[in-house]
N, C-alpha and C. Protein backbone atom coordinates (compact mmCIF):
# COMPACT_ATOMS: atom_id res chain seq x y z
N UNK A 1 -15.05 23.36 17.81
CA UNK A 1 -15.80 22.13 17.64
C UNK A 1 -15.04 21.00 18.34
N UNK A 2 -15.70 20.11 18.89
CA UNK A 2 -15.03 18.85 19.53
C UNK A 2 -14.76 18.15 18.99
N UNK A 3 -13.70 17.42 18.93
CA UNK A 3 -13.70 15.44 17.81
C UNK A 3 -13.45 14.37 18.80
N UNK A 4 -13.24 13.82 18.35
CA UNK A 4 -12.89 12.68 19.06
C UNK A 4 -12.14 11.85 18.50
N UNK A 5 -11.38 10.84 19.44
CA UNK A 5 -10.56 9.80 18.86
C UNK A 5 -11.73 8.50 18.51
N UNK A 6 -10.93 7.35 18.03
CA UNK A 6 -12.08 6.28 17.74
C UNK A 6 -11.73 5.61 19.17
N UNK A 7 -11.38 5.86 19.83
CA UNK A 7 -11.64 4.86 21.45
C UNK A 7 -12.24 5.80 21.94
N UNK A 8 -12.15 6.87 21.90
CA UNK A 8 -13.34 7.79 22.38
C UNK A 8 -14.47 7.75 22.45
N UNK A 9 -14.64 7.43 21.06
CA UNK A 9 -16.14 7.04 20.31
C UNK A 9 -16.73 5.99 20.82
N UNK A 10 -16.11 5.09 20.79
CA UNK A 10 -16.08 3.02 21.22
C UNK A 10 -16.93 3.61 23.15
N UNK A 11 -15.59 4.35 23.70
CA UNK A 11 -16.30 4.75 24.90
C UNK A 11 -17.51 4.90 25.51
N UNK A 12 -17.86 6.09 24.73
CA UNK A 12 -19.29 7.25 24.77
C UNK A 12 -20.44 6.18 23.99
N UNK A 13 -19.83 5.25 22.84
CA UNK A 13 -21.19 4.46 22.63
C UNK A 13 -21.70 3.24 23.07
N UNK A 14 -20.18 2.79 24.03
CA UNK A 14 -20.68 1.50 25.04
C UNK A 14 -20.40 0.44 24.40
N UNK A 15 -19.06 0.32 23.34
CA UNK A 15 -18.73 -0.72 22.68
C UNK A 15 -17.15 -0.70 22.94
N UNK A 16 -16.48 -1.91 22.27
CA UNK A 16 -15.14 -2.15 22.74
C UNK A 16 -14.97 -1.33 21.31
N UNK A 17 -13.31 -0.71 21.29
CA UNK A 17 -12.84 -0.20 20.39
C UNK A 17 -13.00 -1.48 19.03
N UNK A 18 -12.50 -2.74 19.38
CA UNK A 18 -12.55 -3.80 18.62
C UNK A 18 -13.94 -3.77 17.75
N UNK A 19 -14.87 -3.29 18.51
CA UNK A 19 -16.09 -3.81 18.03
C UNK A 19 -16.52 -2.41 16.91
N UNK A 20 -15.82 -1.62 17.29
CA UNK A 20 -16.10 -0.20 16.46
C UNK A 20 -14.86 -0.60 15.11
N UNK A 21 -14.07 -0.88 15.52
CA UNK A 21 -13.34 -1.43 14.41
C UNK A 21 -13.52 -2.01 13.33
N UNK A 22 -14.20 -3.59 14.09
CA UNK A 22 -15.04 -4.43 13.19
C UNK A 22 -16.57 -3.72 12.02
N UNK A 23 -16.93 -2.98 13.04
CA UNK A 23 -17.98 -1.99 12.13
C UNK A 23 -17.88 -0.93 10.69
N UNK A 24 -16.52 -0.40 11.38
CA UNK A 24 -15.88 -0.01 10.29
C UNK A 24 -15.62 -0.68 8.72
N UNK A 25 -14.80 -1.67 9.22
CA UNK A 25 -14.44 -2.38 8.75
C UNK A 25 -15.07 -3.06 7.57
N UNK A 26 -16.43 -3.71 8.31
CA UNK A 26 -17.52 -4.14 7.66
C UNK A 26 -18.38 -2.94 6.94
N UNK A 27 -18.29 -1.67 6.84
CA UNK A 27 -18.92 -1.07 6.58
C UNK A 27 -20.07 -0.98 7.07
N UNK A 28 -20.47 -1.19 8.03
CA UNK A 28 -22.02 -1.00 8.90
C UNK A 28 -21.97 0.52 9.29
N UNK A 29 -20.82 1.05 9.98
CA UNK A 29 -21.04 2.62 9.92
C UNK A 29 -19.85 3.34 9.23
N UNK A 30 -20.45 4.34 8.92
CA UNK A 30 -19.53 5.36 8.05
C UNK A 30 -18.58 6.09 9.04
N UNK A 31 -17.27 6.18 8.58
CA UNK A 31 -16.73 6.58 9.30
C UNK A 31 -15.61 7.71 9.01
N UNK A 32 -15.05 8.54 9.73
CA UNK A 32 -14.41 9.77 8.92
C UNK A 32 -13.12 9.27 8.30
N UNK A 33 -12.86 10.38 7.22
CA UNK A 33 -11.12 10.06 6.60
C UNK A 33 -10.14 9.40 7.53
N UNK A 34 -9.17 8.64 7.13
CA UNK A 34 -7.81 8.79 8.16
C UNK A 34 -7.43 9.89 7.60
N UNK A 35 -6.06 10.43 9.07
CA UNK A 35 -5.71 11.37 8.77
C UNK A 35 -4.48 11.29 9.27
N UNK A 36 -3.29 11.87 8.53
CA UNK A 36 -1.69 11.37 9.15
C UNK A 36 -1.54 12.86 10.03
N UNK A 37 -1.12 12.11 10.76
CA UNK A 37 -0.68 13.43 11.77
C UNK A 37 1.05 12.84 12.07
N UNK A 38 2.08 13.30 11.34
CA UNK A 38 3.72 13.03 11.86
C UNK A 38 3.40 11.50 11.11
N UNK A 39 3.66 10.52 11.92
CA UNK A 39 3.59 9.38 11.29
C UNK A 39 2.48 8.68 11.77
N UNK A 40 1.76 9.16 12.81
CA UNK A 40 0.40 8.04 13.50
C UNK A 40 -0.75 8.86 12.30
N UNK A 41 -1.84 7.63 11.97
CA UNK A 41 -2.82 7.99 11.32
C UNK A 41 -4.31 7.66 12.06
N UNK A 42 -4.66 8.90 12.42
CA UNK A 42 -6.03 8.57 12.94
C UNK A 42 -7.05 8.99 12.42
N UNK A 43 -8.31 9.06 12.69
CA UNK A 43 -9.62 9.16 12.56
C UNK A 43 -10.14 10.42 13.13
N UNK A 44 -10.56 11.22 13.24
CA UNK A 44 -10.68 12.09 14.07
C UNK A 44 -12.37 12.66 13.21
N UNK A 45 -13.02 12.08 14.71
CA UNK A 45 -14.48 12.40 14.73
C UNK A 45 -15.26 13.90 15.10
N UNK A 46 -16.38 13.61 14.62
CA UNK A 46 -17.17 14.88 15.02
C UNK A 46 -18.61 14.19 15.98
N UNK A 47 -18.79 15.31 16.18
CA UNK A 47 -20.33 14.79 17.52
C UNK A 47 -21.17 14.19 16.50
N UNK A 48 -21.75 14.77 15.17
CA UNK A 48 -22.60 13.87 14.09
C UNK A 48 -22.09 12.69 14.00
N UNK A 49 -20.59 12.27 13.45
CA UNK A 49 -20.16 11.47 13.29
C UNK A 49 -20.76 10.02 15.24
N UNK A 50 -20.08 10.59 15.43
CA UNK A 50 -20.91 10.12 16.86
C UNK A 50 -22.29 9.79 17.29
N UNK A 51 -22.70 10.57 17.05
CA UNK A 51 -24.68 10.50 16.78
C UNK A 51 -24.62 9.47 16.09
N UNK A 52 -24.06 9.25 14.51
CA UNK A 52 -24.33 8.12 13.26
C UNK A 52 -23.97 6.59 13.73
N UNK A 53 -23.49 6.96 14.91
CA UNK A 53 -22.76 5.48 15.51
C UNK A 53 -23.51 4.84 16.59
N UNK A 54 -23.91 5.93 17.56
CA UNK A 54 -25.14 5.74 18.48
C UNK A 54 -26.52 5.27 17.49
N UNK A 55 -26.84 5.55 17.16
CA UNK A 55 -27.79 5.63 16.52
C UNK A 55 -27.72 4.11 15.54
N UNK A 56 -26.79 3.76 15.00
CA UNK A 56 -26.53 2.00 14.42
C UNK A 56 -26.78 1.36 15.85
N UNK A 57 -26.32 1.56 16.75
CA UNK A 57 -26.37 0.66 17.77
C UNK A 57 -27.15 0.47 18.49
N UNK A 58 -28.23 1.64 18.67
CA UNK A 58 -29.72 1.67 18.87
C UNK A 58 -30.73 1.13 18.70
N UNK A 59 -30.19 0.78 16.76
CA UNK A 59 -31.32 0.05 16.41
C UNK A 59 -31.02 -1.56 15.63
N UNK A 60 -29.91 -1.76 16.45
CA UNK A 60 -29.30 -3.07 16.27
C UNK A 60 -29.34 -3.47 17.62
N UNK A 61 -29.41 -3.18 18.59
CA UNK A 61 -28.21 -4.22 19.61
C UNK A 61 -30.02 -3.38 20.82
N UNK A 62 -29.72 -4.17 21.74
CA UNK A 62 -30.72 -4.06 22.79
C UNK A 62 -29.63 -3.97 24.15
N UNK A 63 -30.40 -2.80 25.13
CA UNK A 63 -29.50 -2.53 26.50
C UNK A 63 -28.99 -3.80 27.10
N UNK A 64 -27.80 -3.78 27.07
CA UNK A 64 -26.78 -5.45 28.11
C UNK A 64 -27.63 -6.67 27.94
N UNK A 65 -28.20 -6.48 26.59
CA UNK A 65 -28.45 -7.74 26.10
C UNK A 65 -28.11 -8.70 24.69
N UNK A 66 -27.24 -7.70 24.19
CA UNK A 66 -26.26 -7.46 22.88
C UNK A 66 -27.23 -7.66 21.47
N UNK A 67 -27.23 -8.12 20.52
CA UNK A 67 -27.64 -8.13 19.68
C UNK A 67 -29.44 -8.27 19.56
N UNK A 68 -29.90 -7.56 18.90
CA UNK A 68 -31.77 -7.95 18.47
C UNK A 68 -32.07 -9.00 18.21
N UNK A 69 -32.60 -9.94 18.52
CA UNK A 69 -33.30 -10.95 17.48
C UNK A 69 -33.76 -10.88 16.00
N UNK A 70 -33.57 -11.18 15.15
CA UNK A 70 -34.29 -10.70 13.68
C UNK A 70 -35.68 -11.49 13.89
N UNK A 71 -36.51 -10.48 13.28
CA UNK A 71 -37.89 -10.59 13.10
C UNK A 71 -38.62 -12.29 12.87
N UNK A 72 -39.06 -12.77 13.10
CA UNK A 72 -39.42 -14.58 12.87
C UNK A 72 -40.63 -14.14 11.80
N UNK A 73 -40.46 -14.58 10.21
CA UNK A 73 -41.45 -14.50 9.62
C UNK A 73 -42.31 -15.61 9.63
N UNK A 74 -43.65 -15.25 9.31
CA UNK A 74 -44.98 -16.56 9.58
C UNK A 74 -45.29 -17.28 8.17
């Protein structure tokens, strides 16, 4: 099976690592355990995990035009 690092991820979904960070962070996407490897602790993704991230950003953010507009109620 493949994983990935989280700049990996940031990569493949067309966002700055910062901005995958901030997501985290905020809880907007779910994201896998840390995991200590020696003394560095990383993240280490799966392709679903990946899909779940594409897929927030899909239906948030519009192609090189960054964020959606929210809906204007009447």
């Amino acid at each position: 099976m493949k994983t990935y690092s989280t700049l990996e991820v940031a990569r493949l979904v067309g966002v700055t690592s910062a901005t995958l960070h901030r997501w985290i962070r905020e809880k907007r996407v779910a994201a896998p355990p840390v995991e200590t490897l020696g003394k560095m602790r990383i993240r280490i993704w799966s392709k679903a995990d990946v899909e779940n991230v594409k897929a927030y950003k899909a239906e948030r953010y519009r192609k090189g035009r960054g964020r959606r507009r929210k809906a204007e109620t009447s």
